[in-house]
PDB file of N, CA and C in Angstrom:
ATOM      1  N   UNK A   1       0.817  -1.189   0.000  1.00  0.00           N
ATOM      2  CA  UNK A   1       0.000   0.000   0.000  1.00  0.00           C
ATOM      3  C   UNK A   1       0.871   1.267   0.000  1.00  0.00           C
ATOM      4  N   UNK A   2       1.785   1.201   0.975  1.00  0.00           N
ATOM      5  CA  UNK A   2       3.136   2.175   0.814  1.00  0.00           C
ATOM      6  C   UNK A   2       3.359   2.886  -0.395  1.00  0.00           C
ATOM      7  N   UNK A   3       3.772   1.567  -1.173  1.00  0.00           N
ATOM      8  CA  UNK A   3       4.906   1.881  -2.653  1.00  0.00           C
ATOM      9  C   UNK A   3       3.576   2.252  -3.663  1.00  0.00           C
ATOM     10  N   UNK A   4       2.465   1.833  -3.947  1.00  0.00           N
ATOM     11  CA  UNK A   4       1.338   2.385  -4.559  1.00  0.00           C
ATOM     12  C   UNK A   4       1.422   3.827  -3.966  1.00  0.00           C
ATOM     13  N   UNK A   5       1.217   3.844  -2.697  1.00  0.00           N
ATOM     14  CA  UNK A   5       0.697   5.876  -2.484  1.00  0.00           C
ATOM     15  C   UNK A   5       2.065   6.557  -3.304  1.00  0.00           C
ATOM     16  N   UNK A   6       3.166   5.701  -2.694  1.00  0.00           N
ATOM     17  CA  UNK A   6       4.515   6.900  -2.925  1.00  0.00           C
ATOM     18  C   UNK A   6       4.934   6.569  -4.692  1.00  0.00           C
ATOM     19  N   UNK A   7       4.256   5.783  -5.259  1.00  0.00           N
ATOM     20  CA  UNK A   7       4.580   6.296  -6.570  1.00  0.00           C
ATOM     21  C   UNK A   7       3.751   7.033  -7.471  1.00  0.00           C
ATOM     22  N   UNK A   8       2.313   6.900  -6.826  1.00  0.00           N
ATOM     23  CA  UNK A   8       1.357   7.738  -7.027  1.00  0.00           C
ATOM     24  C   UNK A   8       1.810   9.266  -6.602  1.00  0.00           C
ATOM     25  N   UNK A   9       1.661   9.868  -5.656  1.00  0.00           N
ATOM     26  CA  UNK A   9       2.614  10.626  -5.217  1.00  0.00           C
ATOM     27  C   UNK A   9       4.058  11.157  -6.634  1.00  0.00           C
ATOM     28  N   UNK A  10       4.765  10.182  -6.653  1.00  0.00           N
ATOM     29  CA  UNK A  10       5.454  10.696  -7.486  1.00  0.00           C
ATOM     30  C   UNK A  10       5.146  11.220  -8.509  1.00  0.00           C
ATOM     31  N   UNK A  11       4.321  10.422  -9.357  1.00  0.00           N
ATOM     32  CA  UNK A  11       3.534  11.274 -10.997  1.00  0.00           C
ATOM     33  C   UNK A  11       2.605  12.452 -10.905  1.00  0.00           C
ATOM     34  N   UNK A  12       2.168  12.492  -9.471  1.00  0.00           N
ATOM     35  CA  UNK A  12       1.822  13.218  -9.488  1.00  0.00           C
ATOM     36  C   UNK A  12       2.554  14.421  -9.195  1.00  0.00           C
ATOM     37  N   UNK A  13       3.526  14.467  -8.396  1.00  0.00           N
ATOM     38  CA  UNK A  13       4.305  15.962  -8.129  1.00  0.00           C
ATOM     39  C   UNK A  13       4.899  16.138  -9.749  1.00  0.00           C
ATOM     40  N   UNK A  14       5.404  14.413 -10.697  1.00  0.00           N
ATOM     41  CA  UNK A  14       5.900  15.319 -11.984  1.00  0.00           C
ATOM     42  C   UNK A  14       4.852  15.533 -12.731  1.00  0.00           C
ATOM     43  N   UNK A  15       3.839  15.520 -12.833  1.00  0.00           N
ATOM     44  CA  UNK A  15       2.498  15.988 -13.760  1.00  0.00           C
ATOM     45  C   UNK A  15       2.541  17.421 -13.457  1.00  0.00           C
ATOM     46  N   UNK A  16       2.895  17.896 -11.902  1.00  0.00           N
ATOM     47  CA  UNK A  16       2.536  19.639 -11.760  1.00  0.00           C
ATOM     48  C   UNK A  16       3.222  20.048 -12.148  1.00  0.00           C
ATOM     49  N   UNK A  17       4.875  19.539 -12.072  1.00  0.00           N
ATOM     50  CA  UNK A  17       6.245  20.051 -12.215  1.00  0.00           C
ATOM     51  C   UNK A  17       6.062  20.459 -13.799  1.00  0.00           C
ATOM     52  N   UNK A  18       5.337  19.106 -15.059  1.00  0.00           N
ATOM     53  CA  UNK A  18       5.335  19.870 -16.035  1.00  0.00           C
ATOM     54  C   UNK A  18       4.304  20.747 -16.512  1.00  0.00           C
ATOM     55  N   UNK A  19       3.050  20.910 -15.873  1.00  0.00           N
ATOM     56  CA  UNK A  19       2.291  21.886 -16.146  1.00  0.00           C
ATOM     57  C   UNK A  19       2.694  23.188 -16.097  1.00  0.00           C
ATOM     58  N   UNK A  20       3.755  23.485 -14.670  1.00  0.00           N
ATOM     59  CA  UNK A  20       4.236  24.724 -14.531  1.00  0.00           C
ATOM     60  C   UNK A  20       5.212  25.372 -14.956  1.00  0.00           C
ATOM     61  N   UNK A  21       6.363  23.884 -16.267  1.00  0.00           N
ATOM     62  CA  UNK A  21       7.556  24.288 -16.493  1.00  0.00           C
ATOM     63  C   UNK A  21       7.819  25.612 -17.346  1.00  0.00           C
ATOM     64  N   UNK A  22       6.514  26.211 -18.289  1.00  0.00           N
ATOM     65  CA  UNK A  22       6.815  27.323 -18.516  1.00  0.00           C
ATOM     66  C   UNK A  22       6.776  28.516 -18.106  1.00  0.00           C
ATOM     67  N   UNK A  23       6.130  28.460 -17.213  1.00  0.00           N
ATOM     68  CA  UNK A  23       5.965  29.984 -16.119  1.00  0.00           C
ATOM     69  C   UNK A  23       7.277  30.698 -15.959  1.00  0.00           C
ATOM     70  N   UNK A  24       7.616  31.716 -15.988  1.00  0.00           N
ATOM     71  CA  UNK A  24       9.041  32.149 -15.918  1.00  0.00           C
ATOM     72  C   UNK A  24       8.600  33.357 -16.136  1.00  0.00           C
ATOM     73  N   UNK A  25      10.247  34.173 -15.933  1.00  0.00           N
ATOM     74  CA  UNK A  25      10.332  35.218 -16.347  1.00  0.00           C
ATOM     75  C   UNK A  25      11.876  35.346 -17.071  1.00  0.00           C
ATOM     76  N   UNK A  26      11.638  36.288 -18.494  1.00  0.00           N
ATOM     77  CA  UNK A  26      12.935  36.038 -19.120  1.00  0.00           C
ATOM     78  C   UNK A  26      13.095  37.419 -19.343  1.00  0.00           C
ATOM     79  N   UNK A  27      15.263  37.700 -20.084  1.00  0.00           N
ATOM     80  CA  UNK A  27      14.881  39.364 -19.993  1.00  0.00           C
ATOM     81  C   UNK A  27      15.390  38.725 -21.591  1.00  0.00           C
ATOM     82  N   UNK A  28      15.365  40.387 -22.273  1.00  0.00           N
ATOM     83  CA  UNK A  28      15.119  40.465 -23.578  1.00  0.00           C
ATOM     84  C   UNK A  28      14.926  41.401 -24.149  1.00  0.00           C
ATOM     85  N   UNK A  29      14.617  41.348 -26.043  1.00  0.00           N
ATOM     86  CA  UNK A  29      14.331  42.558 -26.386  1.00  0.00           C
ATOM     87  C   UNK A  29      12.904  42.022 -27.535  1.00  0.00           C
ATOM     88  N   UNK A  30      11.808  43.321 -27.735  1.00  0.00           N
ATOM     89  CA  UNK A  30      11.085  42.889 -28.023  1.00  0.00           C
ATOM     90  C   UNK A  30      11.309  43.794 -29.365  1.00  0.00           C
ATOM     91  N   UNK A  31      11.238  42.902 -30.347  1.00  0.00           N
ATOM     92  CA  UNK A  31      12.170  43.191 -31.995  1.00  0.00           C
ATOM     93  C   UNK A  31      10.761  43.082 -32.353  1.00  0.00           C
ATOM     94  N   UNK A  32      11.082  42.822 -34.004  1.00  0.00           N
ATOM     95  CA  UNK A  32       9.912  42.732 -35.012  1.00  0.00           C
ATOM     96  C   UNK A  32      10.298  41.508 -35.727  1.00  0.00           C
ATOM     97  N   UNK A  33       8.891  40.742 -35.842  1.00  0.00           N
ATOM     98  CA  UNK A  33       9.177  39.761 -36.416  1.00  0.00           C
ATOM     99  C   UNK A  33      10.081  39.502 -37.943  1.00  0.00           C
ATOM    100  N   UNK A  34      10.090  40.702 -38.698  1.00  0.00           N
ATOM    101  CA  UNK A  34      11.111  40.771 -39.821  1.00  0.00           C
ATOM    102  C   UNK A  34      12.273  40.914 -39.949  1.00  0.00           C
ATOM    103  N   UNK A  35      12.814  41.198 -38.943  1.00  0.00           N
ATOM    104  CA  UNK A  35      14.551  41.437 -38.400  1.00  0.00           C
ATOM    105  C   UNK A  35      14.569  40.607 -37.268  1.00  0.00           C
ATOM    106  N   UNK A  36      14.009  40.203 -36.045  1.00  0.00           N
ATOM    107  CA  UNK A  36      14.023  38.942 -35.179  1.00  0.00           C
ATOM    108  C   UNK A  36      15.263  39.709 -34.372  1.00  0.00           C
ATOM    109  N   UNK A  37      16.471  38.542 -34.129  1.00  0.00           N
ATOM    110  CA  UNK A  37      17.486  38.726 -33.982  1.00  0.00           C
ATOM    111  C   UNK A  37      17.992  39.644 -33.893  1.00  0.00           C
ATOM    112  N   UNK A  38      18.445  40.213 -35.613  1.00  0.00           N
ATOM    113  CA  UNK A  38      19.402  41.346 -36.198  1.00  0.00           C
ATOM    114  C   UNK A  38      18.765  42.287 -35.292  1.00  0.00           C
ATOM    115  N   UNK A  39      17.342  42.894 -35.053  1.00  0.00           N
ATOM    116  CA  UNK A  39      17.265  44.098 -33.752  1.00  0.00           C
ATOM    117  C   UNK A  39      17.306  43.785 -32.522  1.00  0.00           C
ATOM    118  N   UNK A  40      17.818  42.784 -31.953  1.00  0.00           N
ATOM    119  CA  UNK A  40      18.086  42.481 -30.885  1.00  0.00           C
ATOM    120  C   UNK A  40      18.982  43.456 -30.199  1.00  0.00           C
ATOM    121  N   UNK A  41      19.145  44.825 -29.843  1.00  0.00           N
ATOM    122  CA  UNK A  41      20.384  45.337 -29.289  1.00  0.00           C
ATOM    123  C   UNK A  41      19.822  47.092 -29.378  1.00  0.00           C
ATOM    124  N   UNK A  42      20.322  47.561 -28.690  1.00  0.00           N
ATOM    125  CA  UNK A  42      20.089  48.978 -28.055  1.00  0.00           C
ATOM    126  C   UNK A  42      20.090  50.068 -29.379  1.00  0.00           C
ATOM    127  N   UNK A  43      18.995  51.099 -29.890  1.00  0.00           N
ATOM    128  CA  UNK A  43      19.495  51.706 -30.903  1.00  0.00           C
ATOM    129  C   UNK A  43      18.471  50.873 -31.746  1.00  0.00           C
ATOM    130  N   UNK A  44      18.029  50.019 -31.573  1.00  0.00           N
ATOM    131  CA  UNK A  44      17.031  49.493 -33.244  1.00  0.00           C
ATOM    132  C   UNK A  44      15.581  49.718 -32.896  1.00  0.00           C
ATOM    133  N   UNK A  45      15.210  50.702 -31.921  1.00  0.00           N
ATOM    134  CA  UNK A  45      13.955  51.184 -31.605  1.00  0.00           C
ATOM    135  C   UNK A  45      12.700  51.417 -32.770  1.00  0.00           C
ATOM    136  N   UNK A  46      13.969  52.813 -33.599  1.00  0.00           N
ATOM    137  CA  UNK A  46      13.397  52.942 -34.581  1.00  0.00           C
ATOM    138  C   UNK A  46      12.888  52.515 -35.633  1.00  0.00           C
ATOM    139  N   UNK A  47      13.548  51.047 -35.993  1.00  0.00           N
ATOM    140  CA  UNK A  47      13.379  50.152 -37.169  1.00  0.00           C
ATOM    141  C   UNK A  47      12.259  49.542 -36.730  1.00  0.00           C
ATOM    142  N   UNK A  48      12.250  49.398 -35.510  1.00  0.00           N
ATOM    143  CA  UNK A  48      11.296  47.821 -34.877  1.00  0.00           C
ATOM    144  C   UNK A  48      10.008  48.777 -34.780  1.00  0.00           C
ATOM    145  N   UNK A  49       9.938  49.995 -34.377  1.00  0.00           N
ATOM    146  CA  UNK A  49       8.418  50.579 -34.838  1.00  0.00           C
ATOM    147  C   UNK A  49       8.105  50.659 -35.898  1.00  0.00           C
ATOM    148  N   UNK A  50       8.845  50.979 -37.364  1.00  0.00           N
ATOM    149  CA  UNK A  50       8.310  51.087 -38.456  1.00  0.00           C
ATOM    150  C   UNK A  50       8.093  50.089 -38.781  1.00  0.00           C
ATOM    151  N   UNK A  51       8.872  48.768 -38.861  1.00  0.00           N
ATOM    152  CA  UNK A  51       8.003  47.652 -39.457  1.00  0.00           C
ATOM    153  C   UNK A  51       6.961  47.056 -38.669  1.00  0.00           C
ATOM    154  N   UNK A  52       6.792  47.424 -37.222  1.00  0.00           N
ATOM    155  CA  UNK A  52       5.941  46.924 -36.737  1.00  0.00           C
ATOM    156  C   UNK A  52       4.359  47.800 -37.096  1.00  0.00           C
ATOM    157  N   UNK A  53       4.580  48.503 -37.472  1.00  0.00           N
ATOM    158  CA  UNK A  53       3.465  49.843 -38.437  1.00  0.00           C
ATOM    159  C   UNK A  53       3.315  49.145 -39.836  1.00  0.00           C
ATOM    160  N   UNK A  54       4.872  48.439 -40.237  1.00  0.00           N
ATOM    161  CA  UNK A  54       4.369  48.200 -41.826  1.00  0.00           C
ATOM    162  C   UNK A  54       4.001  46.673 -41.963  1.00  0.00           C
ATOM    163  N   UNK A  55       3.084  46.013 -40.636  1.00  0.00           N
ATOM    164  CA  UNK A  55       2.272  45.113 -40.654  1.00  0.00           C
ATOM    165  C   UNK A  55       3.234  43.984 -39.814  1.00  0.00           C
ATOM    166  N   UNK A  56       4.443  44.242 -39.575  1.00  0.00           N
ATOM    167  CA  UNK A  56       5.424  43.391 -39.318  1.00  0.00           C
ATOM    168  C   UNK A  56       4.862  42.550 -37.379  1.00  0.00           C
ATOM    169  N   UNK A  57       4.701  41.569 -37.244  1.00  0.00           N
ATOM    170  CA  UNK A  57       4.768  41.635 -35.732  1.00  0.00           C
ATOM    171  C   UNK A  57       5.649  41.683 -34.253  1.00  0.00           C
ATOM    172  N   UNK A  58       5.106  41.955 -33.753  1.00  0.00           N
ATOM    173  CA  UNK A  58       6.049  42.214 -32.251  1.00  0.00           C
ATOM    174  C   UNK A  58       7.022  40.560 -31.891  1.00  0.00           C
ATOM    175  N   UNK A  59       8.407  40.511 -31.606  1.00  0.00           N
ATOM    176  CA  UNK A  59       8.362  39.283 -31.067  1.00  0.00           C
ATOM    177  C   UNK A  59       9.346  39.591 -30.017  1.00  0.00           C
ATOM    178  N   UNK A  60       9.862  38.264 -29.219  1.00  0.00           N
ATOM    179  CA  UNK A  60      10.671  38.637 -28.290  1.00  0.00           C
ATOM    180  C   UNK A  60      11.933  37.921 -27.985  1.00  0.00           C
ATOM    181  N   UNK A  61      12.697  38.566 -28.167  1.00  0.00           N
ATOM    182  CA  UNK A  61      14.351  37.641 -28.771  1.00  0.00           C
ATOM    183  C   UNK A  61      14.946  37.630 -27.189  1.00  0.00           C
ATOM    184  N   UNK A  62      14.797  36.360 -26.610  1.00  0.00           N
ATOM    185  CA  UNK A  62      15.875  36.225 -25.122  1.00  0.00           C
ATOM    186  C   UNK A  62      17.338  36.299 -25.071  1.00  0.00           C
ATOM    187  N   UNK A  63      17.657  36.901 -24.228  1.00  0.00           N
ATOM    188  CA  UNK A  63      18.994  37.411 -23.992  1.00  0.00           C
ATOM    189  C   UNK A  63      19.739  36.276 -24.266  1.00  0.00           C
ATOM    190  N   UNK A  64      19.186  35.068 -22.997  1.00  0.00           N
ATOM    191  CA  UNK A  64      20.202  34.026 -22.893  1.00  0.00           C
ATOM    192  C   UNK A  64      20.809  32.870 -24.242  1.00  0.00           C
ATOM    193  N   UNK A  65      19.755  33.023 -25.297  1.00  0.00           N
ATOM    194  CA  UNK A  65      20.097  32.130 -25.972  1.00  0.00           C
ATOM    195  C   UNK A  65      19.490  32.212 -27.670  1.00  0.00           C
ATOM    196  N   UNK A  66      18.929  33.632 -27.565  1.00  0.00           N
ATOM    197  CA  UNK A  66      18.690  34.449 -28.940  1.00  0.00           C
ATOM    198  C   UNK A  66      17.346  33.607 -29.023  1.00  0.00           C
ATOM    199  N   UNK A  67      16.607  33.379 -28.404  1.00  0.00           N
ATOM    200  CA  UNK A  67      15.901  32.563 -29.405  1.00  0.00           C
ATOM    201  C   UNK A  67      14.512  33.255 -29.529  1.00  0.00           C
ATOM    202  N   UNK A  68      13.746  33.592 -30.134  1.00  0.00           N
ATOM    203  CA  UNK A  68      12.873  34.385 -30.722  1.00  0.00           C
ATOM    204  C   UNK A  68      11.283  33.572 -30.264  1.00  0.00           C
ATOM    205  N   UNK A  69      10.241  34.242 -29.423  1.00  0.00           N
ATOM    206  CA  UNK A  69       9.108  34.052 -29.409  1.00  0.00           C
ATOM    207  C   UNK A  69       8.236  34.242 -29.536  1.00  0.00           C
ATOM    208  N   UNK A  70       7.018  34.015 -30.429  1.00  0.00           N
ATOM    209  CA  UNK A  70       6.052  34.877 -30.884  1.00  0.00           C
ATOM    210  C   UNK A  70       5.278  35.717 -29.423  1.00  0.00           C
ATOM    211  N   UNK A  71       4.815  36.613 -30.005  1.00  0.00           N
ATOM    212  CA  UNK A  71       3.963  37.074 -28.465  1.00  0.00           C
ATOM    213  C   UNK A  71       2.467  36.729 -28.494  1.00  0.00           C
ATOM    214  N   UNK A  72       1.944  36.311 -27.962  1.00  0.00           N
ATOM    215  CA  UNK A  72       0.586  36.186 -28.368  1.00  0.00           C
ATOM    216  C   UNK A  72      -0.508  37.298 -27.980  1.00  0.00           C
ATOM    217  N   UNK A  73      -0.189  38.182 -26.994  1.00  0.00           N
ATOM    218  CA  UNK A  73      -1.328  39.440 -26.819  1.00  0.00           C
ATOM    219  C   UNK A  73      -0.079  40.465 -27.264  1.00  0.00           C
ATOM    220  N   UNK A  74      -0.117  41.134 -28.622  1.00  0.00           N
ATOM    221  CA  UNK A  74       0.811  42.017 -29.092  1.00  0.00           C
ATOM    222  C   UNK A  74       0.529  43.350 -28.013  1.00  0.00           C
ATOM    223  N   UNK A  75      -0.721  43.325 -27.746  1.00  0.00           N
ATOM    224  CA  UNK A  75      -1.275  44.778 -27.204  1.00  0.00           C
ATOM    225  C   UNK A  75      -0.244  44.981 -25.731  1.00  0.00           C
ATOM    226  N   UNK A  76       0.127  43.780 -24.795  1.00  0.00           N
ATOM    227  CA  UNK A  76       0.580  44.086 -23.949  1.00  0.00           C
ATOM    228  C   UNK A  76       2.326  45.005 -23.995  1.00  0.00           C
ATOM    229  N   UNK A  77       2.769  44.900 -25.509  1.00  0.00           N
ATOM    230  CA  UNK A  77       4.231  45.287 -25.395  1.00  0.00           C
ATOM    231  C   UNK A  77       4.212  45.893 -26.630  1.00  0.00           C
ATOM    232  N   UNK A  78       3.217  46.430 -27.425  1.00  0.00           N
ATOM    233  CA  UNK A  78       3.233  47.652 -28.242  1.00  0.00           C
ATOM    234  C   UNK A  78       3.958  48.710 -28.081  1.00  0.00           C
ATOM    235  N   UNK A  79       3.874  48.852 -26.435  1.00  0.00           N
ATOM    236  CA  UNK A  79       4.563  50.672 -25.613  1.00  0.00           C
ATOM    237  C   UNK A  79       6.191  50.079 -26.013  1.00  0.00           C
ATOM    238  N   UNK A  80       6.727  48.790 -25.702  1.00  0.00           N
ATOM    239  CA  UNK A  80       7.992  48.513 -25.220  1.00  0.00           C
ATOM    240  C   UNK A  80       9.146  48.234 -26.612  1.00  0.00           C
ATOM    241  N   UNK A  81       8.268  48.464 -27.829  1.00  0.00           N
ATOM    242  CA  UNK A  81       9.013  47.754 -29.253  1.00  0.00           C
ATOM    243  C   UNK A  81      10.181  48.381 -29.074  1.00  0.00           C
ATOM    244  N   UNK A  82      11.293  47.787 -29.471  1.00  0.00           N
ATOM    245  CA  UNK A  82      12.348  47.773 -29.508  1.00  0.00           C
ATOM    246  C   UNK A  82      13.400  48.301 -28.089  1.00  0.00           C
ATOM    247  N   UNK A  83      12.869  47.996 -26.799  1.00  0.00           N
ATOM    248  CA  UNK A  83      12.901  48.138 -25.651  1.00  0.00           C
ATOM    249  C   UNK A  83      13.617  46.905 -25.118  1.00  0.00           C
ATOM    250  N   UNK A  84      14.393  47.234 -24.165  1.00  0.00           N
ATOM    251  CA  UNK A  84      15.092  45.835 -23.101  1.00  0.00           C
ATOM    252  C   UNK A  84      14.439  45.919 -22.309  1.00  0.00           C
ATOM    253  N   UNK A  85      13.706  44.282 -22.155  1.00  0.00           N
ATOM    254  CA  UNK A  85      12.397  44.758 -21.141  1.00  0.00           C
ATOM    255  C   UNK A  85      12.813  42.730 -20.108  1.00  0.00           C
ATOM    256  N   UNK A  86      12.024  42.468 -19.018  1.00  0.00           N
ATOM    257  CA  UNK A  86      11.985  41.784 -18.583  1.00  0.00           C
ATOM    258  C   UNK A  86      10.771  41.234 -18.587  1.00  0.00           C
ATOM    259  N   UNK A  87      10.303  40.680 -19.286  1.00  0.00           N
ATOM    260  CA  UNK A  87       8.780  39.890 -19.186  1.00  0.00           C
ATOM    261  C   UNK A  87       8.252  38.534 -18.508  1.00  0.00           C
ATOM    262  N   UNK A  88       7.171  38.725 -17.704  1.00  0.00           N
ATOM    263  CA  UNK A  88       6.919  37.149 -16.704  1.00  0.00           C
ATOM    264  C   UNK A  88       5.301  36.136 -17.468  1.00  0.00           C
ATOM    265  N   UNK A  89       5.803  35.601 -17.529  1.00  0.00           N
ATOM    266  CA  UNK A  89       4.417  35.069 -18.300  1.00  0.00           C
ATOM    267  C   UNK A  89       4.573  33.491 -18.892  1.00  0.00           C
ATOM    268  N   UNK A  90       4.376  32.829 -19.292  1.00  0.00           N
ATOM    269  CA  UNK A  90       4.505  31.723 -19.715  1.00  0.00           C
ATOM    270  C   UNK A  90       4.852  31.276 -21.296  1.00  0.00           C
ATOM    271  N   UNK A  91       4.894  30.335 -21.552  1.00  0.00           N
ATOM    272  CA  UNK A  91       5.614  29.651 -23.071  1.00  0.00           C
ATOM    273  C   UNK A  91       4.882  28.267 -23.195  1.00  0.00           C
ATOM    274  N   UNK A  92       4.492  28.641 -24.594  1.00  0.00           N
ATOM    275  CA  UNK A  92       3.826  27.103 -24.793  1.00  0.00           C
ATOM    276  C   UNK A  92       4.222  26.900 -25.935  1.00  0.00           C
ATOM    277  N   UNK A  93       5.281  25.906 -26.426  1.00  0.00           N
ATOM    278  CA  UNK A  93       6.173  25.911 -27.752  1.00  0.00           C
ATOM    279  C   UNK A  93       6.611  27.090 -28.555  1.00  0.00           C
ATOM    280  N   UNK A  94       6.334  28.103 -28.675  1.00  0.00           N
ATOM    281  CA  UNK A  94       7.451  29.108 -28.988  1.00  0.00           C
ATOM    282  C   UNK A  94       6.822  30.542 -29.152  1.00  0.00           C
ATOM    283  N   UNK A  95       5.531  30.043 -28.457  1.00  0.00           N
ATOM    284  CA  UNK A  95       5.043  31.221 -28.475  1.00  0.00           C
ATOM    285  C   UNK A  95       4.798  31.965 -26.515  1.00  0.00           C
ATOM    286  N   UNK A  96       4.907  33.074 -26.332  1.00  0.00           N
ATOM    287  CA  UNK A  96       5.082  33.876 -24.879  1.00  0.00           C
ATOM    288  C   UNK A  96       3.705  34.372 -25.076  1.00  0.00           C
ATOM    289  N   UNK A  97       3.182  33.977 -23.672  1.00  0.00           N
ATOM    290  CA  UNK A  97       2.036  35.096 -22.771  1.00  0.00           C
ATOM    291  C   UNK A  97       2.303  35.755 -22.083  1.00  0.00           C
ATOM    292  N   UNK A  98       2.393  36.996 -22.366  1.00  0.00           N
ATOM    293  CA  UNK A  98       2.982  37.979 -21.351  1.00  0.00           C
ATOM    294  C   UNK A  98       2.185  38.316 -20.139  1.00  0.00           C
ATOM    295  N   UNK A  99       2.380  38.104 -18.985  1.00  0.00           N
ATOM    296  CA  UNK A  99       1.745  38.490 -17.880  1.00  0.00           C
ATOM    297  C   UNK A  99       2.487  40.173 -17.450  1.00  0.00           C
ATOM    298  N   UNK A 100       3.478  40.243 -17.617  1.00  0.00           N
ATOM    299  CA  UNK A 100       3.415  41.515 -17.508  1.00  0.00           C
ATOM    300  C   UNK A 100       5.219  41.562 -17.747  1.00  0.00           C
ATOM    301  N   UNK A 101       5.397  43.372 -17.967  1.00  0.00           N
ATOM    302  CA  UNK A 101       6.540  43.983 -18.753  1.00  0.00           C
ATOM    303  C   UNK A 101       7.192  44.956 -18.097  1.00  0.00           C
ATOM    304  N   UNK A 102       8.244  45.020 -17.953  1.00  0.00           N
ATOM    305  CA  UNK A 102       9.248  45.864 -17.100  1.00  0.00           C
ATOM    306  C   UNK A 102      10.463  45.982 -18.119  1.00  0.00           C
ATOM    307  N   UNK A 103      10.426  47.274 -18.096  1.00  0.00           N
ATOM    308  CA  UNK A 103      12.166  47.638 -18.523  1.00  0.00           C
ATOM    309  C   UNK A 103      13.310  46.859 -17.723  1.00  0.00           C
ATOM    310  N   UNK A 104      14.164  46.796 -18.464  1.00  0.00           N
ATOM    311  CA  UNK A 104      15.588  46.354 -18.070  1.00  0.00           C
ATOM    312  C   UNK A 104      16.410  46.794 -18.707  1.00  0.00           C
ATOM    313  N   UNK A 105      17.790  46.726 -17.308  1.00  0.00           N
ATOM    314  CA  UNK A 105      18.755  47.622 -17.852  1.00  0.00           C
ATOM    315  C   UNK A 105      19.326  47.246 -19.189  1.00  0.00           C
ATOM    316  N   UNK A 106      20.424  48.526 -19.979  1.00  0.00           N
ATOM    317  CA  UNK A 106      20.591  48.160 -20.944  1.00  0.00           C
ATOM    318  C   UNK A 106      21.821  47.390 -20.793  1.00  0.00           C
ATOM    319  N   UNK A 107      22.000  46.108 -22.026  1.00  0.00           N
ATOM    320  CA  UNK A 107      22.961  45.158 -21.862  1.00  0.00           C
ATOM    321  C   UNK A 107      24.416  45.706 -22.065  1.00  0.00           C
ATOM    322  N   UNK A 108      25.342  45.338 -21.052  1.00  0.00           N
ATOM    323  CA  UNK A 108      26.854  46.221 -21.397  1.00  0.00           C
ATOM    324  C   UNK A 108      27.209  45.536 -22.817  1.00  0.00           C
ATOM    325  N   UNK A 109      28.078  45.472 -23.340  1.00  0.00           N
ATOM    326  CA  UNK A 109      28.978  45.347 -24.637  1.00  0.00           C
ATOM    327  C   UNK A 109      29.950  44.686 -24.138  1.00  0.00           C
TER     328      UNK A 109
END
């Protein structure tokens, strides 16, 4: 009866462990989906509003490992385009829910 509860028990703490594995918070910059990357960096403000005007969408390139995520509520980081921002919210294959947006400092060189 033991080894039944405690392995029950076990799938269950990893069933929550992966429900919650995307919750986070990552820092970053929030580019345009037509340059991605390449505006990743201080100074491409200006580019990342105009194409984001010339239909282009918002995305969000992480510091740690470049890797680019769609945003799914654009409205929350419209103010922040081309901004180093820290965002907390979740990931569900490569796309970010932003729960919410904070500046961050700018990255040294």
């Amino acid at each position: 009866m033991k080894a039944r509860f405690s392995v029950g028990m076990s799938i269950m703490l990893l069933a929550s462990a992966l429900v919650f594995a995307g919750d986070g918070s990552w820092t970053g910059y929030i580019t345009d989906s037509k340059c991605g990357v390449k505006a990743a960096h201080e100074g491409a403000e200006e580019c990342t509003v105009k194409c984001m005007k010339a239909g282009a969408k918002l995305v969000f390139v992480d510091d740690a490992d470049k890797k680019v995520y769609a945003i799914a509520d654009q409205d929350k980081v419209t103010a922040h385009a081309g901004d180093h921002v820290t965002v907390k919210g979740s990931v569900e294959g490569d796309t970010l829910t932003v729960a919410s947006v904070d500046m961050a400092p700018a990255k040294s060189k």
